[in-house]
C-alpha atoms as a PDB file:
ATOM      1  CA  UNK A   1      10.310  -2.431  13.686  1.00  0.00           C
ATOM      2  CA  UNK A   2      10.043  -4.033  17.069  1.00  0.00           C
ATOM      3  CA  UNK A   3      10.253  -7.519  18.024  1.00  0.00           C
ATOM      4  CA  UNK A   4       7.376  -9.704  19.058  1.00  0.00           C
ATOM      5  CA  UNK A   5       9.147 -11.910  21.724  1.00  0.00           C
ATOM      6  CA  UNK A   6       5.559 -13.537  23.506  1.00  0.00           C
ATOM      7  CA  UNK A   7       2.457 -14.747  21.677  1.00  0.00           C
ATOM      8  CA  UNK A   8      -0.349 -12.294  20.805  1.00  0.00           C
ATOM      9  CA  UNK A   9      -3.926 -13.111  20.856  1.00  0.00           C
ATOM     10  CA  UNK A  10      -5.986 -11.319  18.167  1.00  0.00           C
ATOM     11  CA  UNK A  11      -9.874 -11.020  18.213  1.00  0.00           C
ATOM     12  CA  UNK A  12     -12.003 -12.321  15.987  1.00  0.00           C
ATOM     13  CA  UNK A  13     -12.928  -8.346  15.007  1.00  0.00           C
ATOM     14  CA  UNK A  14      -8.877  -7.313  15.153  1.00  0.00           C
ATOM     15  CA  UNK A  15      -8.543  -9.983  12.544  1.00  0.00           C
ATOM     16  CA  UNK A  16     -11.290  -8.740  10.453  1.00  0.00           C
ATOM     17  CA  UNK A  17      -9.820  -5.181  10.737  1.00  0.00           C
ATOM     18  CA  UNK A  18      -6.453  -6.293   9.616  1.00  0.00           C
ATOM     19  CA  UNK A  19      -8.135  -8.495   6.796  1.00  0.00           C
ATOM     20  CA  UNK A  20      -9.721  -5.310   5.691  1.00  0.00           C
ATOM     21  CA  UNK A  21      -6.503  -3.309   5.797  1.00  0.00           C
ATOM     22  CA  UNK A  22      -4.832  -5.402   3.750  1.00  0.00           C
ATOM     23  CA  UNK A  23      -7.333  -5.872   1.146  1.00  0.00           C
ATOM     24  CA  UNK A  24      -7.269  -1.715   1.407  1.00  0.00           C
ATOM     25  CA  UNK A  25      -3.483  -2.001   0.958  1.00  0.00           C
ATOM     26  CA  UNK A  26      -3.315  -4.590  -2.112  1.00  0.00           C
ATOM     27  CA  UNK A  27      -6.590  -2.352  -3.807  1.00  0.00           C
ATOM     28  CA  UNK A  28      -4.322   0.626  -3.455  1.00  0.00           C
ATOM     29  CA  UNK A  29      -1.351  -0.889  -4.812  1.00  0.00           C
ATOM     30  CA  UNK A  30      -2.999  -2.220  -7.725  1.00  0.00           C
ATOM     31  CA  UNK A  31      -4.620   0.534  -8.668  1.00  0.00           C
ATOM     32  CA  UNK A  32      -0.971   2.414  -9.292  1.00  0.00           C
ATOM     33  CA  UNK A  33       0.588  -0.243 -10.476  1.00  0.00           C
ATOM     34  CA  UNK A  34      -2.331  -0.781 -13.142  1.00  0.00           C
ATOM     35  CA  UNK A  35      -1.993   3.235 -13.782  1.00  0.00           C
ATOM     36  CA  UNK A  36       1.717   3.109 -13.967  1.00  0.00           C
ATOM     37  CA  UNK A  37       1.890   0.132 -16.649  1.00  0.00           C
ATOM     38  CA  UNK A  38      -1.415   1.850 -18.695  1.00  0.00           C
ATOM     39  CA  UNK A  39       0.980   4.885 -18.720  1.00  0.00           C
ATOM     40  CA  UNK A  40       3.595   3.337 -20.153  1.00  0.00           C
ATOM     41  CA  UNK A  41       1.752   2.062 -22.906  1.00  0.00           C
ATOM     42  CA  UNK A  42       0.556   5.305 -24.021  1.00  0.00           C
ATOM     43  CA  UNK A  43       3.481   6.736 -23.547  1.00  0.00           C
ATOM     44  CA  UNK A  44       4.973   3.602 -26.204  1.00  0.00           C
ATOM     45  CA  UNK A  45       2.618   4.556 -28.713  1.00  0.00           C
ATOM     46  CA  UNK A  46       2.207   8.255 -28.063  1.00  0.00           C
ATOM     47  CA  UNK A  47       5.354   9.498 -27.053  1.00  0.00           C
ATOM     48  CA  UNK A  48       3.937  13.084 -27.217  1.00  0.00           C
ATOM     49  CA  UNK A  49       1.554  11.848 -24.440  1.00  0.00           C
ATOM     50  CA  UNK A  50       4.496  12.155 -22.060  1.00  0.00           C
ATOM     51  CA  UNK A  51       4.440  15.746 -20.519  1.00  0.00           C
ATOM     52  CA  UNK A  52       0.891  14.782 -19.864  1.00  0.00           C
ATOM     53  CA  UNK A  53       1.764  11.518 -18.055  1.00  0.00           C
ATOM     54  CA  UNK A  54       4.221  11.969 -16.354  1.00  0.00           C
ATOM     55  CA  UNK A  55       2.532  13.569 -13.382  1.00  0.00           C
ATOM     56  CA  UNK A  56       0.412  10.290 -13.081  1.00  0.00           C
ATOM     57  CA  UNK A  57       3.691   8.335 -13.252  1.00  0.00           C
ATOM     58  CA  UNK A  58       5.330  10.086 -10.464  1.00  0.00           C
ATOM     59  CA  UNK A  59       2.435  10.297  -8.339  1.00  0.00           C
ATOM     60  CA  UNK A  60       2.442   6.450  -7.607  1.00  0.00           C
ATOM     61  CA  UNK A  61       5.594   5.362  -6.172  1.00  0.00           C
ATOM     62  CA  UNK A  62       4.134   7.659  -2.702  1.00  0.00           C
ATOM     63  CA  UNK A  63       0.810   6.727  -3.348  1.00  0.00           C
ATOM     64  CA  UNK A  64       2.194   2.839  -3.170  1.00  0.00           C
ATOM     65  CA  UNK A  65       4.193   3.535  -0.270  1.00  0.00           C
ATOM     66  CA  UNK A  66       1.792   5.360   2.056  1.00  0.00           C
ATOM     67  CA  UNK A  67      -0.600   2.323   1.313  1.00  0.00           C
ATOM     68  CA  UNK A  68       1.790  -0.051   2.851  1.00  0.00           C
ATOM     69  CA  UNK A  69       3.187   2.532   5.379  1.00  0.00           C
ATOM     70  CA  UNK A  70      -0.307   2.706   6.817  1.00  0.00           C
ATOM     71  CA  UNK A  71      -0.706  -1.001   6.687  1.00  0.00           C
ATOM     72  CA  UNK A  72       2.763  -1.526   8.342  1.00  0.00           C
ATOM     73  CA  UNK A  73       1.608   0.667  11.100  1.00  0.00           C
ATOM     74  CA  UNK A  74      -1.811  -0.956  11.687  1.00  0.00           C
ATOM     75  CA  UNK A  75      -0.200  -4.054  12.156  1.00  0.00           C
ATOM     76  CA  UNK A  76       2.336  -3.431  13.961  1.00  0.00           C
ATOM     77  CA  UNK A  77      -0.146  -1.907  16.661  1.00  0.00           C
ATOM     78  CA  UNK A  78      -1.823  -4.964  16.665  1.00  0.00           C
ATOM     79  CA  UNK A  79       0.827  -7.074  17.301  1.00  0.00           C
ATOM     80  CA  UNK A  80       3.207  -4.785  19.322  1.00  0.00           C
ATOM     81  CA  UNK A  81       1.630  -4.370  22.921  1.00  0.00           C
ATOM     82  CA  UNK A  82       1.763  -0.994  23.833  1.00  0.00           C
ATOM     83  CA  UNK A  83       5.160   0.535  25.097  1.00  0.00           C
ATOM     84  CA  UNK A  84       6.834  -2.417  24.281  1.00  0.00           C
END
């Protein structure tokens, strides 16, 4: 990650973007954390369920981080001036 050293001004729209991004980004991560725990409980009362689950479990943890990967990079090149 680089280092913002001098203050950055951000539009009124860049802001709105990066609002938007996040709320993307916290959606996203919900959404697998929300499968991930409903999977578990299945898996509790059905253990049978598992072979069936487990691709849904595994799934997530990259789902989750490419969510906040893309986030990460959106803001950094809003706050990073370019070739810095």
């Amino acid at each position: 990650m680089r280092n913002v050293t001098e203050p950055v001004t951000l539009t009124p729209e860049a802001i709105r973007s990066l609002l938007k991004d996040l709320s993307q980004a916290r959606h996203d991560v919900n959404n697998s954390l929300a499968l991930i725990s409903a999977a578990v409980e299945l898996i509790k009362m059905q253990p049978e369920s598992l072979p069936k689950l487990l691709p849904t479990l595994s799934e997530q943890p990259d789902r989750i981080a490419k969510s906040l990967g893309s986030l990460s990079v959106r803001l950094e090149q809003s706050v990073v001036p370019q070739g810095a």
